[in-house]
C-alpha atoms as a PDB file:
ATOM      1  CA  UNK A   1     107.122  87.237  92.604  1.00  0.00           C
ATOM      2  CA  UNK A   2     107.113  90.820  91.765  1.00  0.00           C
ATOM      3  CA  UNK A   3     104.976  89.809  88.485  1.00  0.00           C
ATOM      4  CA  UNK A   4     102.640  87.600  90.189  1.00  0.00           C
ATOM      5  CA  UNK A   5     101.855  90.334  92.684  1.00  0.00           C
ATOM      6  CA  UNK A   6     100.971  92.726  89.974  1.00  0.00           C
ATOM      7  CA  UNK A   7      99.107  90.288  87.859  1.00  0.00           C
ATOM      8  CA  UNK A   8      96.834  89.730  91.028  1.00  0.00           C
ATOM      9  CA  UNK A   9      96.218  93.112  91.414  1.00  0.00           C
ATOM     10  CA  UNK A  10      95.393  93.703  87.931  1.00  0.00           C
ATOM     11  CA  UNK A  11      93.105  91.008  88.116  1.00  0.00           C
ATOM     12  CA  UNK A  12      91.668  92.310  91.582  1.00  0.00           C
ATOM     13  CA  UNK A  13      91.060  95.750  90.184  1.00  0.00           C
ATOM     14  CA  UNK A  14      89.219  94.296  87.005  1.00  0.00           C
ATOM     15  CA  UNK A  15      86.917  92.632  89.306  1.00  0.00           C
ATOM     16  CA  UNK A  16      86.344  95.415  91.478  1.00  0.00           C
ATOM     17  CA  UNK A  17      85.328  97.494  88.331  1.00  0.00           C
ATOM     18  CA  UNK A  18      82.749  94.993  87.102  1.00  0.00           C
ATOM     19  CA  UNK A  19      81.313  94.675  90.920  1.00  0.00           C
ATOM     20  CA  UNK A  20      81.192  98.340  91.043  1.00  0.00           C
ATOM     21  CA  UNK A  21      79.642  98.775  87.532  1.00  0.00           C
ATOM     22  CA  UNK A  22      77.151  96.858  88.594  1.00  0.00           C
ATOM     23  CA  UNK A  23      75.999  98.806  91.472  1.00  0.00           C
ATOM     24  CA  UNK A  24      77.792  96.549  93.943  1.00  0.00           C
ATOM     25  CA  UNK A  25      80.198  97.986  96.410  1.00  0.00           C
ATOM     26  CA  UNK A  26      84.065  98.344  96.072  1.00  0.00           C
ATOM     27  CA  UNK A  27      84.390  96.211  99.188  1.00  0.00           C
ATOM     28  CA  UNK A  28      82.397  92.875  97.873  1.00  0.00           C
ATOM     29  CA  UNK A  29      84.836  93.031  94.866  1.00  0.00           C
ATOM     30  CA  UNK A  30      88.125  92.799  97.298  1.00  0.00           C
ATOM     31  CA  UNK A  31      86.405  90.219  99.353  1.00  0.00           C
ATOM     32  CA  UNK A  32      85.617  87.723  96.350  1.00  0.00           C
ATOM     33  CA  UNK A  33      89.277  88.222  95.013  1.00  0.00           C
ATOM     34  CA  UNK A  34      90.621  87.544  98.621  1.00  0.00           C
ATOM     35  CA  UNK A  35      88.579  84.286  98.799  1.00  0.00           C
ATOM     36  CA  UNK A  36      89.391  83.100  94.855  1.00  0.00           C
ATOM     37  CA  UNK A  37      92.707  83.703  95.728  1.00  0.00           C
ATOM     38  CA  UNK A  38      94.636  83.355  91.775  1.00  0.00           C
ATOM     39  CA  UNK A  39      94.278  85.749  88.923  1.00  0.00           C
ATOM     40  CA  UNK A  40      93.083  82.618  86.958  1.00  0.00           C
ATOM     41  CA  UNK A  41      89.938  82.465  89.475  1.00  0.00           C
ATOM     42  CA  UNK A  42      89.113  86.218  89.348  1.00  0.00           C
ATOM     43  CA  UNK A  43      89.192  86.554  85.612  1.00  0.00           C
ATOM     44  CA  UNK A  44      86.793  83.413  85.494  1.00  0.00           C
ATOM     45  CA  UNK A  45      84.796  85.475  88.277  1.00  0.00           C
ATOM     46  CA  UNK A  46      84.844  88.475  85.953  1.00  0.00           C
ATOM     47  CA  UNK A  47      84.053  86.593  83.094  1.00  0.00           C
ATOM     48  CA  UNK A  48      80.497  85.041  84.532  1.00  0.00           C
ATOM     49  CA  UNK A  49      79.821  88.943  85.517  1.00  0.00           C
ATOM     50  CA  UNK A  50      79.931  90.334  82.444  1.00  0.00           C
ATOM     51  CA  UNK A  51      77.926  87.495  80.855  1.00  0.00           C
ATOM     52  CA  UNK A  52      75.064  87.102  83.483  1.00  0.00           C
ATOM     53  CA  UNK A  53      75.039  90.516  85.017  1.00  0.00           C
ATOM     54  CA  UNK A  54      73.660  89.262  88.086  1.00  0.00           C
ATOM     55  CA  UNK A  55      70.923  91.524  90.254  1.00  0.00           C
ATOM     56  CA  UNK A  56      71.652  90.346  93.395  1.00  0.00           C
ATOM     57  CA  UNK A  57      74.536  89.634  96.245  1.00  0.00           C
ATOM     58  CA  UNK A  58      73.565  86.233  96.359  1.00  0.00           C
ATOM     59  CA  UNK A  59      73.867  85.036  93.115  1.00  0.00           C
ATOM     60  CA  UNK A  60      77.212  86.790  92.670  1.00  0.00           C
ATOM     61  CA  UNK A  61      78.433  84.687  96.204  1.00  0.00           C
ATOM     62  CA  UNK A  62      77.337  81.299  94.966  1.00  0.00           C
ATOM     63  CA  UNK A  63      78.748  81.734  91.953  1.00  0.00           C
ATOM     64  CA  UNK A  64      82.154  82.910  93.876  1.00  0.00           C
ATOM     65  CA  UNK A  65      81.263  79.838  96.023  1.00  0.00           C
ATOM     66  CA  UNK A  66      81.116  77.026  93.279  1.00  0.00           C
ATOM     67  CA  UNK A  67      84.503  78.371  91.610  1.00  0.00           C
ATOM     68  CA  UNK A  68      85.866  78.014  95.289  1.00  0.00           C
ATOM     69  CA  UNK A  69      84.566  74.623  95.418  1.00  0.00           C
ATOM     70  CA  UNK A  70      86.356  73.641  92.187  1.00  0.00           C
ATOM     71  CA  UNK A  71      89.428  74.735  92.723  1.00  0.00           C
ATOM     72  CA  UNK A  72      89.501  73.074  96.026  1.00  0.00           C
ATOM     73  CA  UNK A  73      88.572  69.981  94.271  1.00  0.00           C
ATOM     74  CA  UNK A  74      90.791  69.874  91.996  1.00  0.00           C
ATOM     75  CA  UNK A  75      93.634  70.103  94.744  1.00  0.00           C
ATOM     76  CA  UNK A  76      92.500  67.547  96.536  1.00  0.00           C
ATOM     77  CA  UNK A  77      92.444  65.213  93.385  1.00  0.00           C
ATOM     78  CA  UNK A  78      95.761  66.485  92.599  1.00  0.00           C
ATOM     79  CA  UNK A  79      97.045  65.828  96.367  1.00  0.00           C
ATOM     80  CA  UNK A  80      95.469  62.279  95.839  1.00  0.00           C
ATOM     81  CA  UNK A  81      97.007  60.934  92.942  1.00  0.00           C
ATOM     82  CA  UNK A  82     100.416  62.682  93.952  1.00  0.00           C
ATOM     83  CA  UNK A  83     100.073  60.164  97.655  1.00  0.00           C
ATOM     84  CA  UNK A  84      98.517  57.209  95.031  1.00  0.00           C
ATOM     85  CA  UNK A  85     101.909  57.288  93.335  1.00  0.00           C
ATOM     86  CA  UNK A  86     104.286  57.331  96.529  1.00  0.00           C
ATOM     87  CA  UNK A  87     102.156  54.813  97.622  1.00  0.00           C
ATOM     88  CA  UNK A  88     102.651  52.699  94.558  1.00  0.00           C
ATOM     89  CA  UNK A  89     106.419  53.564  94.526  1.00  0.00           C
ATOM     90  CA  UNK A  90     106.360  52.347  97.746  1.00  0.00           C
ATOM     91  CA  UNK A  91     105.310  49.135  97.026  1.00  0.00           C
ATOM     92  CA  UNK A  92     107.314  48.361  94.120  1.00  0.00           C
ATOM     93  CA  UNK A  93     110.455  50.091  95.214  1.00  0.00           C
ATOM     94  CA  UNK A  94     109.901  48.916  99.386  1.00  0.00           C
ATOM     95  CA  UNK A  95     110.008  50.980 102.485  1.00  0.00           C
ATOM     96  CA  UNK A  96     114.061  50.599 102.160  1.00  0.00           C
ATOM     97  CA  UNK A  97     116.802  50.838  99.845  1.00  0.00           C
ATOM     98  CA  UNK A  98     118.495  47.549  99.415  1.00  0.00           C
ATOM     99  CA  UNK A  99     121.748  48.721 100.236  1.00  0.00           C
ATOM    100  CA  UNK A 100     120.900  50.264 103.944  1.00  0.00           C
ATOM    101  CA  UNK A 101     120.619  47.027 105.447  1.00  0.00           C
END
């Protein structure tokens, strides 16, 4: 847990440094990492700064938007094949065990 904390911090830091650097305040930095959430998501964050080196708020927020919208994606595709194969387990298995009746 301990790691995880610091590894998000890291991470948050990093970003704030390449908001700043780019003549963005400290404060949009700890925003995005808030909303991205993982240390995974800010480094990808950090990574589209440092290659686009965007001029505007906007561009930085969609950006912060569509890796948002992936992520939450992907958990909902992940949360749908997990109920797909209850579901299926379900069905070949039945609602009960045989031996409760």
């Amino acid at each position: 847990m301990i790691f995880e904390q610091r590894e998000w911090s890291i991470a948050r830091d990093d970003l704030v440094n390449s908001i700043t650097s780019l003549g963005f305040p400290e404060e949009l930095g700890n925003e995005i990492a808030k909303t991205l959430g993982s240390p995974k998501a800010i480094r990808r964050m950090i990574s589209y700064l440092h290659h686009v080196r965007p001029y505007n708020v906007e561009l930085i927020v969609d950006e912060m938007l569509a890796i948002r919208a992936e992520i939450d994606a992907w958990r909902d595709r992940k949360e749908a094949l997990d109920a797909n194969a209850r579901y299926y387990e379900m069905r070949y298995y039945g609602l009960f065990d045989s031996d409760s009746e």
